[in-house]
C-alpha atoms as a PDB file:
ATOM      1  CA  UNK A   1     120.349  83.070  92.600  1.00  0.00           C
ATOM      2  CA  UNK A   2     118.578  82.214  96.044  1.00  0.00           C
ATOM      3  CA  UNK A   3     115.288  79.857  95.407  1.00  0.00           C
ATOM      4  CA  UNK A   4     112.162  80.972  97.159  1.00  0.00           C
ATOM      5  CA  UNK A   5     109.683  79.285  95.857  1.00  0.00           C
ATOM      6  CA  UNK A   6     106.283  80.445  95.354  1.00  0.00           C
ATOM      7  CA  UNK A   7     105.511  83.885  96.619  1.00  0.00           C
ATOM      8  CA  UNK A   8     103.803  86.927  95.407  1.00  0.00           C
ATOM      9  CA  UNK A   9     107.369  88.528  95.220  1.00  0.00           C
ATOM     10  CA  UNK A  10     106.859  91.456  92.707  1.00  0.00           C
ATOM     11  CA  UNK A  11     107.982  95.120  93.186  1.00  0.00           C
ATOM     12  CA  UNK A  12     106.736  97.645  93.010  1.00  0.00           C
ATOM     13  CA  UNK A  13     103.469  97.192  94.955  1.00  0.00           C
ATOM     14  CA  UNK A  14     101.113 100.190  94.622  1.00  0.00           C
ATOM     15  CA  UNK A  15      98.948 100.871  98.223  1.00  0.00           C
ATOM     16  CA  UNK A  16      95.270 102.260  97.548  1.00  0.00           C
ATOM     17  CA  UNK A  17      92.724 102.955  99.649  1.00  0.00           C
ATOM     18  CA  UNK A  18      89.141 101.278  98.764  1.00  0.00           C
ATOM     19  CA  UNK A  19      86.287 103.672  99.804  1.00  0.00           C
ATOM     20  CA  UNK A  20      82.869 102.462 100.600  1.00  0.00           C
ATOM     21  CA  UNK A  21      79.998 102.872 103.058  1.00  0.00           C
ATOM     22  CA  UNK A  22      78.975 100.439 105.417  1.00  0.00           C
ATOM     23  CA  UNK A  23      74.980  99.467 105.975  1.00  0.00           C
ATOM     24  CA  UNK A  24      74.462 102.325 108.304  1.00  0.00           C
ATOM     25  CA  UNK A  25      76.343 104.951 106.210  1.00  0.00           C
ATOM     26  CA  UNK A  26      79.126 105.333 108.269  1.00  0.00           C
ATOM     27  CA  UNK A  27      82.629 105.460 106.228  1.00  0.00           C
ATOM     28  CA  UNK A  28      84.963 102.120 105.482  1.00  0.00           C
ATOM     29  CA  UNK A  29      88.147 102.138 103.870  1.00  0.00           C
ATOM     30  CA  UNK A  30      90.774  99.682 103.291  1.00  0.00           C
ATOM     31  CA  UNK A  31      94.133  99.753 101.956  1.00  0.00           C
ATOM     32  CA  UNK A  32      94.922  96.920  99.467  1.00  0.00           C
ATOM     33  CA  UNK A  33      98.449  96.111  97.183  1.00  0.00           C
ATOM     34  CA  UNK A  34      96.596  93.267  94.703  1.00  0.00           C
ATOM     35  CA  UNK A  35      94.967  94.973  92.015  1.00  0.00           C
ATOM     36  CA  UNK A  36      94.908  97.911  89.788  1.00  0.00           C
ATOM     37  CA  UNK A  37      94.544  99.533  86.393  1.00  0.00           C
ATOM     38  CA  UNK A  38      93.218  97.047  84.091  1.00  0.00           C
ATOM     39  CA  UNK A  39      91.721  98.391  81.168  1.00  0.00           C
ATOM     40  CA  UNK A  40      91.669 102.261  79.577  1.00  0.00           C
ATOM     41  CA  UNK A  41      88.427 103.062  82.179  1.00  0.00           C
ATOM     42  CA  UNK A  42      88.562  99.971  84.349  1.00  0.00           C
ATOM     43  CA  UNK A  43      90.493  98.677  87.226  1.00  0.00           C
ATOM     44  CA  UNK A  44      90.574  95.536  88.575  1.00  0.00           C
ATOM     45  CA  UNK A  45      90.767  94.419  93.073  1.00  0.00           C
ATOM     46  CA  UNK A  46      92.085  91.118  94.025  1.00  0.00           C
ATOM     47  CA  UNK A  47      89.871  90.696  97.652  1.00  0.00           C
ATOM     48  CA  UNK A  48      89.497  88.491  99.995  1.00  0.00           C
ATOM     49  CA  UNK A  49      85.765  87.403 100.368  1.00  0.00           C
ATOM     50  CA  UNK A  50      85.336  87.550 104.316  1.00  0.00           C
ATOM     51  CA  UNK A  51      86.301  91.843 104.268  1.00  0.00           C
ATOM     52  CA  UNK A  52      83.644  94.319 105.155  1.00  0.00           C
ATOM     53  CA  UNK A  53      84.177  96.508 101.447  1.00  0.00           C
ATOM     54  CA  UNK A  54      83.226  93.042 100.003  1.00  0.00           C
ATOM     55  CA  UNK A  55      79.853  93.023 102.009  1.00  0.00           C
ATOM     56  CA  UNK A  56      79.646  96.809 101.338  1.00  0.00           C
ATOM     57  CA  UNK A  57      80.388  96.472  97.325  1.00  0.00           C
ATOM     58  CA  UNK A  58      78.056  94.151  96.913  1.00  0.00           C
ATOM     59  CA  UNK A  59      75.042  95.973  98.579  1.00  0.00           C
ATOM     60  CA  UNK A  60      76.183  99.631  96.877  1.00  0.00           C
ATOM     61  CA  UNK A  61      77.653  99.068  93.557  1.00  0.00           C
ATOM     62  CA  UNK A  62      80.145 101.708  94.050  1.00  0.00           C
ATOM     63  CA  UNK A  63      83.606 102.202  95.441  1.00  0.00           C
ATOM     64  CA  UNK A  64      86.639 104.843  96.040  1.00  0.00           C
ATOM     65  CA  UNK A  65      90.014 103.869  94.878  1.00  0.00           C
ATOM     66  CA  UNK A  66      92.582 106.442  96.224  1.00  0.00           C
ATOM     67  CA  UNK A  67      96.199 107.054  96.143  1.00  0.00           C
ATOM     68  CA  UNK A  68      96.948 108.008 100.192  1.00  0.00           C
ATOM     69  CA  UNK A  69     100.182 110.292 100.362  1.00  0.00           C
ATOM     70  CA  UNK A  70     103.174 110.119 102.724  1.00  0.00           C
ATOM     71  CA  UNK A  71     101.008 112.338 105.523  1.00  0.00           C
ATOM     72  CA  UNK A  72      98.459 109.913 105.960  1.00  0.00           C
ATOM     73  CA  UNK A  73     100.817 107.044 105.930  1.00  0.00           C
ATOM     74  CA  UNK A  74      99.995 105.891 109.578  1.00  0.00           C
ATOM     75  CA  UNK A  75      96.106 106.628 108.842  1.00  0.00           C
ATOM     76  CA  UNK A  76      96.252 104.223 105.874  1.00  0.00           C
ATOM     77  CA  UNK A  77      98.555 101.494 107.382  1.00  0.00           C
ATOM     78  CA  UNK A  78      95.980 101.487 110.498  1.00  0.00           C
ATOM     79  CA  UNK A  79      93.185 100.374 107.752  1.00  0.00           C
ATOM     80  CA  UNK A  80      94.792  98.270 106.313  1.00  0.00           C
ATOM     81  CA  UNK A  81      95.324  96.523 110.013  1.00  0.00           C
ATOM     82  CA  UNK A  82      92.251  96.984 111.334  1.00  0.00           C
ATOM     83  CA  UNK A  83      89.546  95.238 110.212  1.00  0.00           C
ATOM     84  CA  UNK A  84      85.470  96.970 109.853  1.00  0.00           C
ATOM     85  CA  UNK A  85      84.018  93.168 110.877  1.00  0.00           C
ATOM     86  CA  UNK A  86      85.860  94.035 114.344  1.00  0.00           C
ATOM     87  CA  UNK A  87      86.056  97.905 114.422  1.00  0.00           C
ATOM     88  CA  UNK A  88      82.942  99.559 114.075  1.00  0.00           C
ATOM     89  CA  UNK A  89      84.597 103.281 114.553  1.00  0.00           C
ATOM     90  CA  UNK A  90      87.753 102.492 112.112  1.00  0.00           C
ATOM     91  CA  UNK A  91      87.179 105.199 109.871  1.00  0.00           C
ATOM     92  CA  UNK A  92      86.541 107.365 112.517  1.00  0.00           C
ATOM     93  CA  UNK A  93      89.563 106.653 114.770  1.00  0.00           C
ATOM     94  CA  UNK A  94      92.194 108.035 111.898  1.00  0.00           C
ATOM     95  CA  UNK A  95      90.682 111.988 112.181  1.00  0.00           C
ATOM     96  CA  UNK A  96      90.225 111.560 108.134  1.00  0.00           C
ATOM     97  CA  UNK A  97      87.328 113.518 106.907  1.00  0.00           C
ATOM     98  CA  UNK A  98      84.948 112.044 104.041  1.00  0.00           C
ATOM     99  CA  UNK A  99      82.808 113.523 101.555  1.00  0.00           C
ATOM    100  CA  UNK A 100      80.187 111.886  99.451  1.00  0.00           C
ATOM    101  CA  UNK A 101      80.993 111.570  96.089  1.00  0.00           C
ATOM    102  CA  UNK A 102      78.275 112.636  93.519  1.00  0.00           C
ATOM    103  CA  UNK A 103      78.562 110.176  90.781  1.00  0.00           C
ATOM    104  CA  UNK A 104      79.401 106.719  92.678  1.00  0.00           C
ATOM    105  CA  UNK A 105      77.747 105.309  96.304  1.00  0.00           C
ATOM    106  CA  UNK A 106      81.000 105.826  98.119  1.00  0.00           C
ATOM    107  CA  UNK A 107      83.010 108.441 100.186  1.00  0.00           C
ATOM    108  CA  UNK A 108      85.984 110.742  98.938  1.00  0.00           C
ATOM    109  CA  UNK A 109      88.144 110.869 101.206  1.00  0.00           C
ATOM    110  CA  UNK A 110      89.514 114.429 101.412  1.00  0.00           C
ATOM    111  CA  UNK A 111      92.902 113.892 102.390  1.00  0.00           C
ATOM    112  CA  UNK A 112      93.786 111.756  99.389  1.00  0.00           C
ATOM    113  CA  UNK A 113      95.515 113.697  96.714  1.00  0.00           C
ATOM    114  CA  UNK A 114      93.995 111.736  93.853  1.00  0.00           C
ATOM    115  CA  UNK A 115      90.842 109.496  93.745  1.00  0.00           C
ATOM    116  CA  UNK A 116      89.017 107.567  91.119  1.00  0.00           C
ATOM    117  CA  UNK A 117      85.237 107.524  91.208  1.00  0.00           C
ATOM    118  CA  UNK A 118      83.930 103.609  89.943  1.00  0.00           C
ATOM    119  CA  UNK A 119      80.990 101.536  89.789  1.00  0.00           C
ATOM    120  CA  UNK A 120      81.171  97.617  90.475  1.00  0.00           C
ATOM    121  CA  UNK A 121      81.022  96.271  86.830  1.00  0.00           C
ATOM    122  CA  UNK A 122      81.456  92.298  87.929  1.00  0.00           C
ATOM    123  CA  UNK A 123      82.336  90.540  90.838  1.00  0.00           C
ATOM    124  CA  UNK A 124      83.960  87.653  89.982  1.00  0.00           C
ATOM    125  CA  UNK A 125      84.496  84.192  92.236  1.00  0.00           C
ATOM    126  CA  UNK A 126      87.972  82.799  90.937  1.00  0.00           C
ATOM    127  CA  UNK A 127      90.220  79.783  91.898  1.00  0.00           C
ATOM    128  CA  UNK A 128      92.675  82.342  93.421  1.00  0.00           C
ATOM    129  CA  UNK A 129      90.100  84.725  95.460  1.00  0.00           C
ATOM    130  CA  UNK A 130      87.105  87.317  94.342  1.00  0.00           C
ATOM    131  CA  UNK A 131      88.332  89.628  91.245  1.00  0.00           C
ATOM    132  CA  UNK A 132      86.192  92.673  91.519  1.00  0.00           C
ATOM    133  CA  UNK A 133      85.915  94.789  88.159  1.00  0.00           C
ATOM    134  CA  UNK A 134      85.313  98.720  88.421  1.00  0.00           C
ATOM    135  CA  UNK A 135      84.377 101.426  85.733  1.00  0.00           C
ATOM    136  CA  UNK A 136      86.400 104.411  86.167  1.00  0.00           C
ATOM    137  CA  UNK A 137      83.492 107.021  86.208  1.00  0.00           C
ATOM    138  CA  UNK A 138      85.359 110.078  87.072  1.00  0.00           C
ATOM    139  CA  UNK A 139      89.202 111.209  88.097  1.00  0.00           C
ATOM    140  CA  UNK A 140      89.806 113.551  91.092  1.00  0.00           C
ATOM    141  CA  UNK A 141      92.622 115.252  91.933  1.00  0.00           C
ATOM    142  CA  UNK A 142      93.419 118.184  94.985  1.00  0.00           C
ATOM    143  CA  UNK A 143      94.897 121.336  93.143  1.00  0.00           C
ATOM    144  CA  UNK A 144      98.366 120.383  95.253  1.00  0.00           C
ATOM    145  CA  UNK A 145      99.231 118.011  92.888  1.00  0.00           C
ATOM    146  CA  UNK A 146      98.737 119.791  89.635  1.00  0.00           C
ATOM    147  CA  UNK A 147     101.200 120.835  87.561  1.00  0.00           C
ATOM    148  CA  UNK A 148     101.353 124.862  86.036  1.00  0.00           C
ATOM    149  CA  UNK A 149      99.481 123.051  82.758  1.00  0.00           C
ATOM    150  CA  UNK A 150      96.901 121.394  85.114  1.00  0.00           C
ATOM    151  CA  UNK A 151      97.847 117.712  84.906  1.00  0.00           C
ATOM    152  CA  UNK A 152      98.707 115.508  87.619  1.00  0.00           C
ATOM    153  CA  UNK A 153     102.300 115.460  88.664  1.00  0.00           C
ATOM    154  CA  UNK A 154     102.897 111.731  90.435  1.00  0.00           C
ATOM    155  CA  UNK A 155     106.040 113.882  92.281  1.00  0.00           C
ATOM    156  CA  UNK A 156     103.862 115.959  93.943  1.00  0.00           C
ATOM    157  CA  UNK A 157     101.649 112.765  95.185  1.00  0.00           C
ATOM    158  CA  UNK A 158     104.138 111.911  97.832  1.00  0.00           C
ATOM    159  CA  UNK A 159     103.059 108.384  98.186  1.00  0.00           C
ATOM    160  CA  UNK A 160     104.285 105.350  99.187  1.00  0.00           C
ATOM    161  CA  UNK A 161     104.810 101.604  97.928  1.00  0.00           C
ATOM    162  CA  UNK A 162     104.346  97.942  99.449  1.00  0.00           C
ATOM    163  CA  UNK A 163     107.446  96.466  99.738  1.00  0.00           C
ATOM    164  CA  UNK A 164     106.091  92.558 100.153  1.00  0.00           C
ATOM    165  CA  UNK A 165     109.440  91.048 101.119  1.00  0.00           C
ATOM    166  CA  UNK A 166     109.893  93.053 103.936  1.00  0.00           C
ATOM    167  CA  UNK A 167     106.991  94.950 105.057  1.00  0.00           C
ATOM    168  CA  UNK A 168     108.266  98.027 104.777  1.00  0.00           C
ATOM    169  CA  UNK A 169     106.925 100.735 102.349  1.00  0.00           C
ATOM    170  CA  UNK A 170     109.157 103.151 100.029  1.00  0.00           C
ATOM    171  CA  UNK A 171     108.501 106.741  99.271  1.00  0.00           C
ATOM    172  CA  UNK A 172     107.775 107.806  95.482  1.00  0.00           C
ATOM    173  CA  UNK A 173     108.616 111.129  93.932  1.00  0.00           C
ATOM    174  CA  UNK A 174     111.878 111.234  92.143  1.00  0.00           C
ATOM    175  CA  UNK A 175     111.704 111.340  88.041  1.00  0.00           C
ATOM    176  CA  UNK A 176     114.702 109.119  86.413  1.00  0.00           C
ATOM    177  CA  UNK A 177     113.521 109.174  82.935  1.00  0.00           C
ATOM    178  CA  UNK A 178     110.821 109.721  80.618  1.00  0.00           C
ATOM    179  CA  UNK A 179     108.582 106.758  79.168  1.00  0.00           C
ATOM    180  CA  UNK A 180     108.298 106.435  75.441  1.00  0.00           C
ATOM    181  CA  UNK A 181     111.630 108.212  75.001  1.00  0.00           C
ATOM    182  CA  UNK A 182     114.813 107.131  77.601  1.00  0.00           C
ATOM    183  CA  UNK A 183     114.989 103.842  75.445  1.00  0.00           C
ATOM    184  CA  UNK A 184     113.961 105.303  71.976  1.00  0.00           C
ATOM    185  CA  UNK A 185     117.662 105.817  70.828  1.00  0.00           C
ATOM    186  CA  UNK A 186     117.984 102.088  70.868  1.00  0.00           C
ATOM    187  CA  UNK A 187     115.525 101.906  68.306  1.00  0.00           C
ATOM    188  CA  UNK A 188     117.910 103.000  65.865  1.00  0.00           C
ATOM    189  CA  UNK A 189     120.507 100.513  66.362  1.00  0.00           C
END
């Protein structure tokens, strides 16, 4: 085995898209890899301190967290280049459209296939970076990516993943098993 040291080498590496408002209402959105589901209605964003949905969390309390699909791929790869401290008309340069979301202070965006609603819970100042912790007020998902019972189908998300090694990003859709079952005959051995 090749050596590499100490890298944050681990794959795969979801991208979501933070949603927020800036001071003068106008839409921000970022994409981010560090973070993610930690708790049954919580989830958890590993930022840096000096990003504009840090000012923008702090002063609103409420975020987006959205799963982009393979058709905004260029859209979300822009915002996670470009930064709001430096481009005042990032939001608006992708052709994205935004709604305001009814529970939380922060925008849907409508070309997301599935977006989760959350308040700011705790910011937290760690050795590593700023932790921010998010309730999971409410689940949205565009009809395109039901399934014929009504639940969402990850397939039908067509989204992508981080690849950190390389840079490059992988699509998702293909099913190779079923959790909670592919492994279960081994549990009779």
């Amino acid at each position: 085995m090749k050596d590499f040291g100490v890298k944050p080498y681990l794959f795969p590496m979801p991208v979501y898209m933070i949603g927020t408002y800036n001071e003068d209402d106008s839409v921000d959105s970022m994409a981010m890899a560090w973070g993610g589901i930690c708790a049954e209605d919580m989830v958890a964003l590993n930022l840096e301190e000096d990003h504009k949905t840090v000012a923008n969390l702090r002063a609103r309390g409420g975020f987006t967290l959205s799963v982009p699909g393979m058709d905004t791929l260029a859209e979300s790869d822009f915002m996670g280049i470009a930064s709001a401290n430096k481009f005042s008309d990032k939001f608006e340069r992708t052709g994205l459209h935004a709604v305001k979301s009814s529970r939380v202070d922060a925008p849907i965006i409508t070309e997301y296939p599935l977006t989760l609603e959350c308040s700011v819970v705790e910011m937290q100042q760690q050795p590593y970076g700023l932790r921010v912790l998010g309730k999971i007020e409410n689940v949205l998902a565009d009809e395109k990516v039901l399934d014929e019972q009504g639940r969402i189908d990850c397939g039908k998300l067509n989204t992508f993943l981080f690849d950190q090694m390389r840079n490059d990003y992988y699509a998702v859709g293909e099913v190779c098993g079923k959790a909670w079952h592919s492994g279960a005959a081994l549990l009779k051995k």
